[in-house]
PDB file of N, CA and C in Angstrom:
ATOM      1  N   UNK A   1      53.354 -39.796 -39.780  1.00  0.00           N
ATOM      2  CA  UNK A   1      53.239 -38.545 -39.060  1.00  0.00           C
ATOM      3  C   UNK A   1      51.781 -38.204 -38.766  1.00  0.00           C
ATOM      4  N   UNK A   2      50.602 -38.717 -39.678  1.00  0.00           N
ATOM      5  CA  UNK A   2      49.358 -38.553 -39.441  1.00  0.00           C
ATOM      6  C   UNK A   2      48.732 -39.175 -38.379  1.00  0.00           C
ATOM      7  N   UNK A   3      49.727 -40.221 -38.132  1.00  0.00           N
ATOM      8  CA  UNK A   3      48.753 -41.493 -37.485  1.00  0.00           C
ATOM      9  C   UNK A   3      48.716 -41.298 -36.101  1.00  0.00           C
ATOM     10  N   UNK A   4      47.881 -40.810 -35.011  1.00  0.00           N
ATOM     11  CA  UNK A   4      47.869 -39.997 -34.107  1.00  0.00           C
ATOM     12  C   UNK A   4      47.708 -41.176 -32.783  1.00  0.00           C
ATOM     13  N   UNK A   5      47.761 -42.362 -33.168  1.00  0.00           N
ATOM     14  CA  UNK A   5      48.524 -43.482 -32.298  1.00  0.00           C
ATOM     15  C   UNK A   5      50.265 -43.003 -32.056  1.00  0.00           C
ATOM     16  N   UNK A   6      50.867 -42.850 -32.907  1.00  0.00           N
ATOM     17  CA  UNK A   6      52.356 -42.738 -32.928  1.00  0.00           C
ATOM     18  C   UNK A   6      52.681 -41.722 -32.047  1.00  0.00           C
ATOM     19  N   UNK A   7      54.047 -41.929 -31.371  1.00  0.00           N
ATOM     20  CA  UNK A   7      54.026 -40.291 -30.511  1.00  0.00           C
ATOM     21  C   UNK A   7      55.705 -40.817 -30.686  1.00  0.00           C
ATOM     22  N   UNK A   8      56.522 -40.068 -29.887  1.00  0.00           N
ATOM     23  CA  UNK A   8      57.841 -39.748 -30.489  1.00  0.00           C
ATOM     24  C   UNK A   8      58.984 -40.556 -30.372  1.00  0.00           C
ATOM     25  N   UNK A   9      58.449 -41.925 -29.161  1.00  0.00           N
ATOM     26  CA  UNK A   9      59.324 -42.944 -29.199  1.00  0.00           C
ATOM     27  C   UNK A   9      59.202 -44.086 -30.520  1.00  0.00           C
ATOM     28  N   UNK A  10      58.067 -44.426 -30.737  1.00  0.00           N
ATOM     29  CA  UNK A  10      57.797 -44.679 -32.510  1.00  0.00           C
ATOM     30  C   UNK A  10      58.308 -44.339 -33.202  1.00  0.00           C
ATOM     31  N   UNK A  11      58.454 -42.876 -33.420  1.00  0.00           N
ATOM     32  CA  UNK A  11      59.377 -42.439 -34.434  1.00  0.00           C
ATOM     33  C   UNK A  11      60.388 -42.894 -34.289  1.00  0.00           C
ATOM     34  N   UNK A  12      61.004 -42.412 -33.352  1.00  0.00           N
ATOM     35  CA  UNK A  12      62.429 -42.743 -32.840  1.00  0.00           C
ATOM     36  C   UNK A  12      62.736 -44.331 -33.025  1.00  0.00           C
ATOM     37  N   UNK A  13      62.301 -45.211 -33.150  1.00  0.00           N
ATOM     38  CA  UNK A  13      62.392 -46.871 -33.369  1.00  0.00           C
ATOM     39  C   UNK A  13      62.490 -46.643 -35.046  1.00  0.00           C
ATOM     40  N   UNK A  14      61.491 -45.948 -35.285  1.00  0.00           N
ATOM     41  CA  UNK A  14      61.497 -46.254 -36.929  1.00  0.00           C
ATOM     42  C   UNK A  14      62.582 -45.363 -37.645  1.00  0.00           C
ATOM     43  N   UNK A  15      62.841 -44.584 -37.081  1.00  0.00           N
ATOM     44  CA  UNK A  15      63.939 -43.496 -37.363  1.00  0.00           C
ATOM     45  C   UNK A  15      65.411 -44.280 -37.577  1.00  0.00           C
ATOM     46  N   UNK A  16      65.715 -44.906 -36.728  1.00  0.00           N
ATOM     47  CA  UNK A  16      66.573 -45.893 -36.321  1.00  0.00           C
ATOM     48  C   UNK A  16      66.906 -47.217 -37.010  1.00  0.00           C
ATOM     49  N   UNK A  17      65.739 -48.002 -37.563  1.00  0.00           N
ATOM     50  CA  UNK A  17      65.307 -48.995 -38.632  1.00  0.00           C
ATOM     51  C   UNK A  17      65.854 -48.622 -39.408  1.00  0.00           C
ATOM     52  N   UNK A  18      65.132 -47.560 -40.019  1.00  0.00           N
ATOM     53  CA  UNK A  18      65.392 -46.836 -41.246  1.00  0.00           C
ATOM     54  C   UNK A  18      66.996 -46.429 -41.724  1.00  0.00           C
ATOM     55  N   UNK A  19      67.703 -45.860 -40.714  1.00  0.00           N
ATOM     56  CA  UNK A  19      68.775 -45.634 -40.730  1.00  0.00           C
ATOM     57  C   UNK A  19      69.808 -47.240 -40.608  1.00  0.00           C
ATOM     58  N   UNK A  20      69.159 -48.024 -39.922  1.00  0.00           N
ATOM     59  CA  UNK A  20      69.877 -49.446 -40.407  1.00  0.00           C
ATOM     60  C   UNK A  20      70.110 -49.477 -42.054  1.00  0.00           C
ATOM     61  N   UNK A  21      68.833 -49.705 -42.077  1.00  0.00           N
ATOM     62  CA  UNK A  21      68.493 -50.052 -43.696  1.00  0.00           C
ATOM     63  C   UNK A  21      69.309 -49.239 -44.544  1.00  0.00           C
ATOM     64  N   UNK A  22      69.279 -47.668 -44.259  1.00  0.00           N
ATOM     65  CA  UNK A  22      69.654 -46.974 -45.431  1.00  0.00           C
ATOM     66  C   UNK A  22      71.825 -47.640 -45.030  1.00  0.00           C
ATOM     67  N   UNK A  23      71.792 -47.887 -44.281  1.00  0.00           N
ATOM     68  CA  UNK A  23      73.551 -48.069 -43.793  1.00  0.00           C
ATOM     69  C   UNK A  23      74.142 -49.701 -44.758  1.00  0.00           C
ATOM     70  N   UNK A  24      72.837 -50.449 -44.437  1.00  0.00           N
ATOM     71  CA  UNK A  24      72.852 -51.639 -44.933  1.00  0.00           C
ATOM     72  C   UNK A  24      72.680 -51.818 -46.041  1.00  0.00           C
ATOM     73  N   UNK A  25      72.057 -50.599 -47.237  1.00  0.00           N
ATOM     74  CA  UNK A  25      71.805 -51.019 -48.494  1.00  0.00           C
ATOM     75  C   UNK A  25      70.184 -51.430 -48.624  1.00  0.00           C
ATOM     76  N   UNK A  26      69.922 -51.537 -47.307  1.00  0.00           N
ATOM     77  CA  UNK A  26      68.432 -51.840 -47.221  1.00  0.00           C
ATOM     78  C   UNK A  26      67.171 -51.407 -47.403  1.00  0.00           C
ATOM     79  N   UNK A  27      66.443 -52.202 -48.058  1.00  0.00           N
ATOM     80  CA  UNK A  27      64.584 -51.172 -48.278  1.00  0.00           C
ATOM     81  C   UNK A  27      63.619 -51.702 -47.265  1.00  0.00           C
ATOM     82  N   UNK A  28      63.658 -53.218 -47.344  1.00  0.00           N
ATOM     83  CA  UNK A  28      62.785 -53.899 -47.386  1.00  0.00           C
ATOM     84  C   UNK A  28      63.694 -55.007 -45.595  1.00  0.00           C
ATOM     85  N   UNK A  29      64.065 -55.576 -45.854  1.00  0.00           N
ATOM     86  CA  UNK A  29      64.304 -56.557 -44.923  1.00  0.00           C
ATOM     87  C   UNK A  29      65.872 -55.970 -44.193  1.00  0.00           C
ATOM     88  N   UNK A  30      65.409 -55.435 -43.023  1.00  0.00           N
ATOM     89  CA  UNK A  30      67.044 -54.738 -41.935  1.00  0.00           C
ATOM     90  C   UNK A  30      67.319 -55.220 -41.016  1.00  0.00           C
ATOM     91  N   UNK A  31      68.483 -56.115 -41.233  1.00  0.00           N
ATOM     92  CA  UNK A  31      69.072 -56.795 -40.327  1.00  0.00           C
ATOM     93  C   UNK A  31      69.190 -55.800 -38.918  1.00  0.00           C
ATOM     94  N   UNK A  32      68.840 -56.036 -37.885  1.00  0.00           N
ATOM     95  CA  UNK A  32      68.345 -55.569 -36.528  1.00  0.00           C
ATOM     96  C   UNK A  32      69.361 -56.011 -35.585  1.00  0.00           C
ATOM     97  N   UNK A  33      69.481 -55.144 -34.037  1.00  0.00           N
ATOM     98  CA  UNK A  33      69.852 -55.560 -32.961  1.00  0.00           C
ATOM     99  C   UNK A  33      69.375 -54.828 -31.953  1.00  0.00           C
ATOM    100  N   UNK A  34      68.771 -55.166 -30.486  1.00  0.00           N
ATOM    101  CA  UNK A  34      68.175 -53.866 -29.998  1.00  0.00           C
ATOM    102  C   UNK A  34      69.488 -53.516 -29.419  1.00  0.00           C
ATOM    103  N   UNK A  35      70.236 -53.206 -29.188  1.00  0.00           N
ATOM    104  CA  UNK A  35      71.233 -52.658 -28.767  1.00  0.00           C
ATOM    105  C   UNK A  35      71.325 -51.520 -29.937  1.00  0.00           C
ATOM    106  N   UNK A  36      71.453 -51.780 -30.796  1.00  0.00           N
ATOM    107  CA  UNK A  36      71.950 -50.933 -31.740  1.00  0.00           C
ATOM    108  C   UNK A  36      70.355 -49.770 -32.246  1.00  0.00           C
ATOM    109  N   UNK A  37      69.547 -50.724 -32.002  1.00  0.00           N
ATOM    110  CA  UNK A  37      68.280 -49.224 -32.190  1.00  0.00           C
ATOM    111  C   UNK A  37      68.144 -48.148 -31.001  1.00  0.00           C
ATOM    112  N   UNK A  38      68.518 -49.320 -30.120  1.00  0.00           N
ATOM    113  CA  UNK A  38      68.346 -48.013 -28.581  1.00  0.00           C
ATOM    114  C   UNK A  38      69.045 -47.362 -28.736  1.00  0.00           C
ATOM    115  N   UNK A  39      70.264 -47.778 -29.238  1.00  0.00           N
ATOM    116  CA  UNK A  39      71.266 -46.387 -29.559  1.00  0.00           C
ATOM    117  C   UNK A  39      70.977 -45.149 -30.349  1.00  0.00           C
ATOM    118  N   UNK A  40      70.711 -45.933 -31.258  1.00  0.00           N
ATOM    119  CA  UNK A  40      70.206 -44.798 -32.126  1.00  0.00           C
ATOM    120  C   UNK A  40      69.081 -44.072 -32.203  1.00  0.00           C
ATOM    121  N   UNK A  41      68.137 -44.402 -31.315  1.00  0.00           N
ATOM    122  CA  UNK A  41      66.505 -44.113 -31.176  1.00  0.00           C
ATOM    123  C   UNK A  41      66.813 -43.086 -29.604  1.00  0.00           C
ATOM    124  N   UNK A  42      68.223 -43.334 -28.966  1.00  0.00           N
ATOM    125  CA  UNK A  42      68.598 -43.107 -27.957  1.00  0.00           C
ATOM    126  C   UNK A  42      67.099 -43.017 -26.666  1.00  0.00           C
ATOM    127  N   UNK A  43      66.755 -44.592 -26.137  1.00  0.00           N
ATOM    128  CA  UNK A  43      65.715 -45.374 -25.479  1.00  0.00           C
ATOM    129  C   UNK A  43      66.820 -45.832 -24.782  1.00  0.00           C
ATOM    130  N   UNK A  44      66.545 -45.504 -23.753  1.00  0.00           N
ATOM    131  CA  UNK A  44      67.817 -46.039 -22.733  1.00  0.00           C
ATOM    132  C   UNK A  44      67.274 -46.936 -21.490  1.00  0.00           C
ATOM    133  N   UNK A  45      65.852 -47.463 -21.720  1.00  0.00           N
ATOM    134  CA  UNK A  45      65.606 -48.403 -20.907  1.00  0.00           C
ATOM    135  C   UNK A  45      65.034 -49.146 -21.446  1.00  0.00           C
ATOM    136  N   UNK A  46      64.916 -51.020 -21.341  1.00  0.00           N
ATOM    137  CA  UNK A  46      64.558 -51.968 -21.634  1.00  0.00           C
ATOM    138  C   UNK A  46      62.690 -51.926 -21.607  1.00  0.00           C
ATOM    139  N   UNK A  47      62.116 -51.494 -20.675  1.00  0.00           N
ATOM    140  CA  UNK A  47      60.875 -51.568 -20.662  1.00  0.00           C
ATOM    141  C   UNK A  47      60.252 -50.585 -21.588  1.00  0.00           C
ATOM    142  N   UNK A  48      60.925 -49.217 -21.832  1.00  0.00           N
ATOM    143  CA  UNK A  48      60.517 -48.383 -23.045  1.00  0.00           C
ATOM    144  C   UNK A  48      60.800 -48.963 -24.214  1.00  0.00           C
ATOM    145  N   UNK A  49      61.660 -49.659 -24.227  1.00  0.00           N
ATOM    146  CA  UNK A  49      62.147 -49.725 -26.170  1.00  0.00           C
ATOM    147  C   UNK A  49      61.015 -51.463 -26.404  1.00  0.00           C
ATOM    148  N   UNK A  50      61.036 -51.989 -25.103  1.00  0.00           N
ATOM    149  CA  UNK A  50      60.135 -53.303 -25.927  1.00  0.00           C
ATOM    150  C   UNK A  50      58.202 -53.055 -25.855  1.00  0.00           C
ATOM    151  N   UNK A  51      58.340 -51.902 -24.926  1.00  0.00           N
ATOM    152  CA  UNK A  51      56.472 -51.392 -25.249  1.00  0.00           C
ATOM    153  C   UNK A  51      56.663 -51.192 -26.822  1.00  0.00           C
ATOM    154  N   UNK A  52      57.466 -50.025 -26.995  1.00  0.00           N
ATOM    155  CA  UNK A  52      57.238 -49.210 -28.421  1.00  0.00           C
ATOM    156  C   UNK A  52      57.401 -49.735 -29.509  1.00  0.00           C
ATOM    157  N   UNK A  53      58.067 -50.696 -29.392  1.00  0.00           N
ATOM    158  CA  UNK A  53      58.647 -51.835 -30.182  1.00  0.00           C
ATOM    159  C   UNK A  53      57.588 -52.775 -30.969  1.00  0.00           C
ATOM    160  N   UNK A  54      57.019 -53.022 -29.425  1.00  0.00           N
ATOM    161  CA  UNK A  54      55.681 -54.143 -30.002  1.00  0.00           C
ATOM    162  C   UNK A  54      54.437 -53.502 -30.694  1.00  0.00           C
ATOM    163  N   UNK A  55      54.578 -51.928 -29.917  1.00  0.00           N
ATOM    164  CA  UNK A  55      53.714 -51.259 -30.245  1.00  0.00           C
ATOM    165  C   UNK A  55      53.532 -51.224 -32.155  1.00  0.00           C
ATOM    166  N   UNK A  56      54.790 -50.914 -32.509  1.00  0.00           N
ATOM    167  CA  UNK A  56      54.684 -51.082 -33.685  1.00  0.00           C
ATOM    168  C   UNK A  56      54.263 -51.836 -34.368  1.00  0.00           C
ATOM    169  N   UNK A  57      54.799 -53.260 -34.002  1.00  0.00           N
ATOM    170  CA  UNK A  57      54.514 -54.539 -34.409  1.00  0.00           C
ATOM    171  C   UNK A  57      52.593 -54.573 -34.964  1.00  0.00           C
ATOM    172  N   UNK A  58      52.056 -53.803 -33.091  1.00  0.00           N
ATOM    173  CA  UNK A  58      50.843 -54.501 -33.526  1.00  0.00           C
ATOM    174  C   UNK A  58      49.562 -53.724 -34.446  1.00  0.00           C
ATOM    175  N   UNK A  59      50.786 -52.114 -34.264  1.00  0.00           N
ATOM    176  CA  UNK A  59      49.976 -51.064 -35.611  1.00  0.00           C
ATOM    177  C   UNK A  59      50.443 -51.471 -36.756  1.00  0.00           C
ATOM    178  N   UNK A  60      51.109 -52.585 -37.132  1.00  0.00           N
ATOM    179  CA  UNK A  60      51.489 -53.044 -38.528  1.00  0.00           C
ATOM    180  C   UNK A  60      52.194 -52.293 -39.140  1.00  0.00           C
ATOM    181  N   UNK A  61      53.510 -51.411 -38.439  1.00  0.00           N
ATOM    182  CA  UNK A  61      54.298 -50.951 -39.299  1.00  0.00           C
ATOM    183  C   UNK A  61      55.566 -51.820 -39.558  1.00  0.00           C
ATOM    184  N   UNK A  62      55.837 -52.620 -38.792  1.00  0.00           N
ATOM    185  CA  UNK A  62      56.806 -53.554 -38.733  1.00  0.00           C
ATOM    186  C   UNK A  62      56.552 -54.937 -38.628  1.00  0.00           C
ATOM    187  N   UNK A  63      57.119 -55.728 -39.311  1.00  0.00           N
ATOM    188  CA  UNK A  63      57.211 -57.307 -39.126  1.00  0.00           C
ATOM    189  C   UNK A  63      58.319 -57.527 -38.486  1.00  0.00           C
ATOM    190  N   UNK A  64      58.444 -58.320 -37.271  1.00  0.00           N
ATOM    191  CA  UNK A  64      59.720 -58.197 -36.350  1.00  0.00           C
ATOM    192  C   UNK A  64      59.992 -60.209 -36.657  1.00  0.00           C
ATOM    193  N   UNK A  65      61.335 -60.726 -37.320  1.00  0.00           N
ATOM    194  CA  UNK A  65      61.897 -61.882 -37.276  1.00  0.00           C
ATOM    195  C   UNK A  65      62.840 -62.215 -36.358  1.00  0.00           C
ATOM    196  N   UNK A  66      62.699 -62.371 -35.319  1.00  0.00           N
ATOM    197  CA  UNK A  66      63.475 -62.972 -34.628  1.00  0.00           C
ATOM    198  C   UNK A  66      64.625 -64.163 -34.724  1.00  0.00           C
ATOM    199  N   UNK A  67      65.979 -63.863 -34.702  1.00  0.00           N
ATOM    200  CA  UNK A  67      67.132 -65.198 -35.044  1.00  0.00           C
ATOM    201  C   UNK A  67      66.780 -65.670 -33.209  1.00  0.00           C
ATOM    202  N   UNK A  68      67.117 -66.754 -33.704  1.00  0.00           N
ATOM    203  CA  UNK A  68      67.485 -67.313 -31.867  1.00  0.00           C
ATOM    204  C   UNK A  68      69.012 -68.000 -32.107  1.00  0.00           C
ATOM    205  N   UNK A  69      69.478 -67.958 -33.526  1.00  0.00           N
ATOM    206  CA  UNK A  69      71.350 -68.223 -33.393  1.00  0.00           C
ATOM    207  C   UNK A  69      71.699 -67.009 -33.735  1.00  0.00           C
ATOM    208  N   UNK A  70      73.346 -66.963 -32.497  1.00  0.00           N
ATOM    209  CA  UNK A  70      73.905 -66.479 -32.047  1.00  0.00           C
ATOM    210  C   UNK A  70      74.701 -65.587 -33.468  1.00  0.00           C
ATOM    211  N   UNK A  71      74.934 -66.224 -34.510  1.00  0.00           N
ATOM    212  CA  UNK A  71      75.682 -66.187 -35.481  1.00  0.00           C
ATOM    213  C   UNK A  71      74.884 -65.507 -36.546  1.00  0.00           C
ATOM    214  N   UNK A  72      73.091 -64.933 -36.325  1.00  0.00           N
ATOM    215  CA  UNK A  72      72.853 -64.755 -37.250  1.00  0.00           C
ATOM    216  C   UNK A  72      71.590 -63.260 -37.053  1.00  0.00           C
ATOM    217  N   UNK A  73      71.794 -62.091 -37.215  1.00  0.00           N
ATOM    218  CA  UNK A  73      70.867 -60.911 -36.595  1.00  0.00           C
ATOM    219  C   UNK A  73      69.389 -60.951 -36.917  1.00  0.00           C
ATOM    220  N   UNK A  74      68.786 -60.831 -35.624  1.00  0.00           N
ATOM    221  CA  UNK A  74      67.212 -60.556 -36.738  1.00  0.00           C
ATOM    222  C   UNK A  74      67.119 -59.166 -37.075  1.00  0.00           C
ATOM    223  N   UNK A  75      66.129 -59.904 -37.442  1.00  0.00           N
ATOM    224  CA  UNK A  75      65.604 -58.786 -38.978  1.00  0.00           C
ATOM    225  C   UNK A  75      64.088 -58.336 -38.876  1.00  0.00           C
ATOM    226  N   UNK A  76      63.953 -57.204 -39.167  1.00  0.00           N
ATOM    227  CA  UNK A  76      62.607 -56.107 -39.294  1.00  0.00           C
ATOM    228  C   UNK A  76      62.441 -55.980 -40.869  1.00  0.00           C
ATOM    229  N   UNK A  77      60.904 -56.319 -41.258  1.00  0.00           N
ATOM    230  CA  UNK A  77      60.807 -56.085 -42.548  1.00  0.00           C
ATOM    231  C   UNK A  77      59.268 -54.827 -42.362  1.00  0.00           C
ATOM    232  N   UNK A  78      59.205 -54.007 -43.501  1.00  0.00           N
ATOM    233  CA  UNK A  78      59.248 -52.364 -43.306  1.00  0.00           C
ATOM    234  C   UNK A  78      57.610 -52.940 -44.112  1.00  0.00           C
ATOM    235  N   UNK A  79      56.395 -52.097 -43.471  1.00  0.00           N
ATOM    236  CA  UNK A  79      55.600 -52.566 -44.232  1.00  0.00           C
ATOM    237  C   UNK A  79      55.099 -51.490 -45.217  1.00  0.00           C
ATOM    238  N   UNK A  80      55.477 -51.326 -46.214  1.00  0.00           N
ATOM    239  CA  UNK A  80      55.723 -50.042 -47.214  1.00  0.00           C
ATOM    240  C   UNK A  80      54.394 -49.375 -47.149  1.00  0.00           C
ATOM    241  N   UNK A  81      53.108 -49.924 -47.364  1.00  0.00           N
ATOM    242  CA  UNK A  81      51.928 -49.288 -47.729  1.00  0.00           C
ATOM    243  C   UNK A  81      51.544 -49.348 -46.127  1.00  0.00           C
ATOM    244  N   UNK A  82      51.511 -49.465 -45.306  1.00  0.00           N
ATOM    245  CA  UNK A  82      51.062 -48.800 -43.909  1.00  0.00           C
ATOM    246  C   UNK A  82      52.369 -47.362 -43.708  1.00  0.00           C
ATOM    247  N   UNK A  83      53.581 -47.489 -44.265  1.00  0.00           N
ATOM    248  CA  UNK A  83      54.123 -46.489 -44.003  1.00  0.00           C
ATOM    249  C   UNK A  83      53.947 -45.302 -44.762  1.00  0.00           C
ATOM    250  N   UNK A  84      53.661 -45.089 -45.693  1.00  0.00           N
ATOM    251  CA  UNK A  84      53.158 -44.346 -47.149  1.00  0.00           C
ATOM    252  C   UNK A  84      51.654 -43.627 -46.907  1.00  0.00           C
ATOM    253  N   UNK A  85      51.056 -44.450 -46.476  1.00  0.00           N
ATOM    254  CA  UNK A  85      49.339 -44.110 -46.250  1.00  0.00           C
ATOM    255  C   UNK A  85      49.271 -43.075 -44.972  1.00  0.00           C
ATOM    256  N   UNK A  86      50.336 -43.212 -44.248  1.00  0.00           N
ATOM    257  CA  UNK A  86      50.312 -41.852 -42.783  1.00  0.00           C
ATOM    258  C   UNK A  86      50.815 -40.701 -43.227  1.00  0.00           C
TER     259      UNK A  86
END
């Protein structure tokens, strides 16, 4: 909330994560889909949700794993002490 890079589609991605995780049992490693964050981050266009997305990536709040099989979701791992320190 401090970190005055972030503005409200950020939240809204991490808001969304988070709510994976807490659904999944999850702290640390949340099985992902962007379908399912846009939903919930309610980002209803492709070019907004993958700026904000990366955006995160490259303020180091997120580690983004990508599956490339069909059979298996990627996954966002949460980087605790960049999230704690804002």
């Amino acid at each position: 909330m401090d970190d005055p890079q972030l503005n409200v589609w950020h939240l809204a991605i991490l808001t969304a994560i988070l709510t994976l995780g807490y659904r999944q049992g999850e702290r640390q490693r949340i099985k992902v889909s962007r379908s399912k964050i846009m939903t919930l981050s309610h980002i209803n266009t492709l070019p907004t949700y993958h700026k904000y997305f990366k955006q995160l990536q490259d303020l180091g709040y997120i580690k983004y794993m990508p599956s490339y099989h069909p059979g298996y979701r990627s996954e966002v791992e949460l980087y605790q002490e960049r999230l704690s320190h804002n």
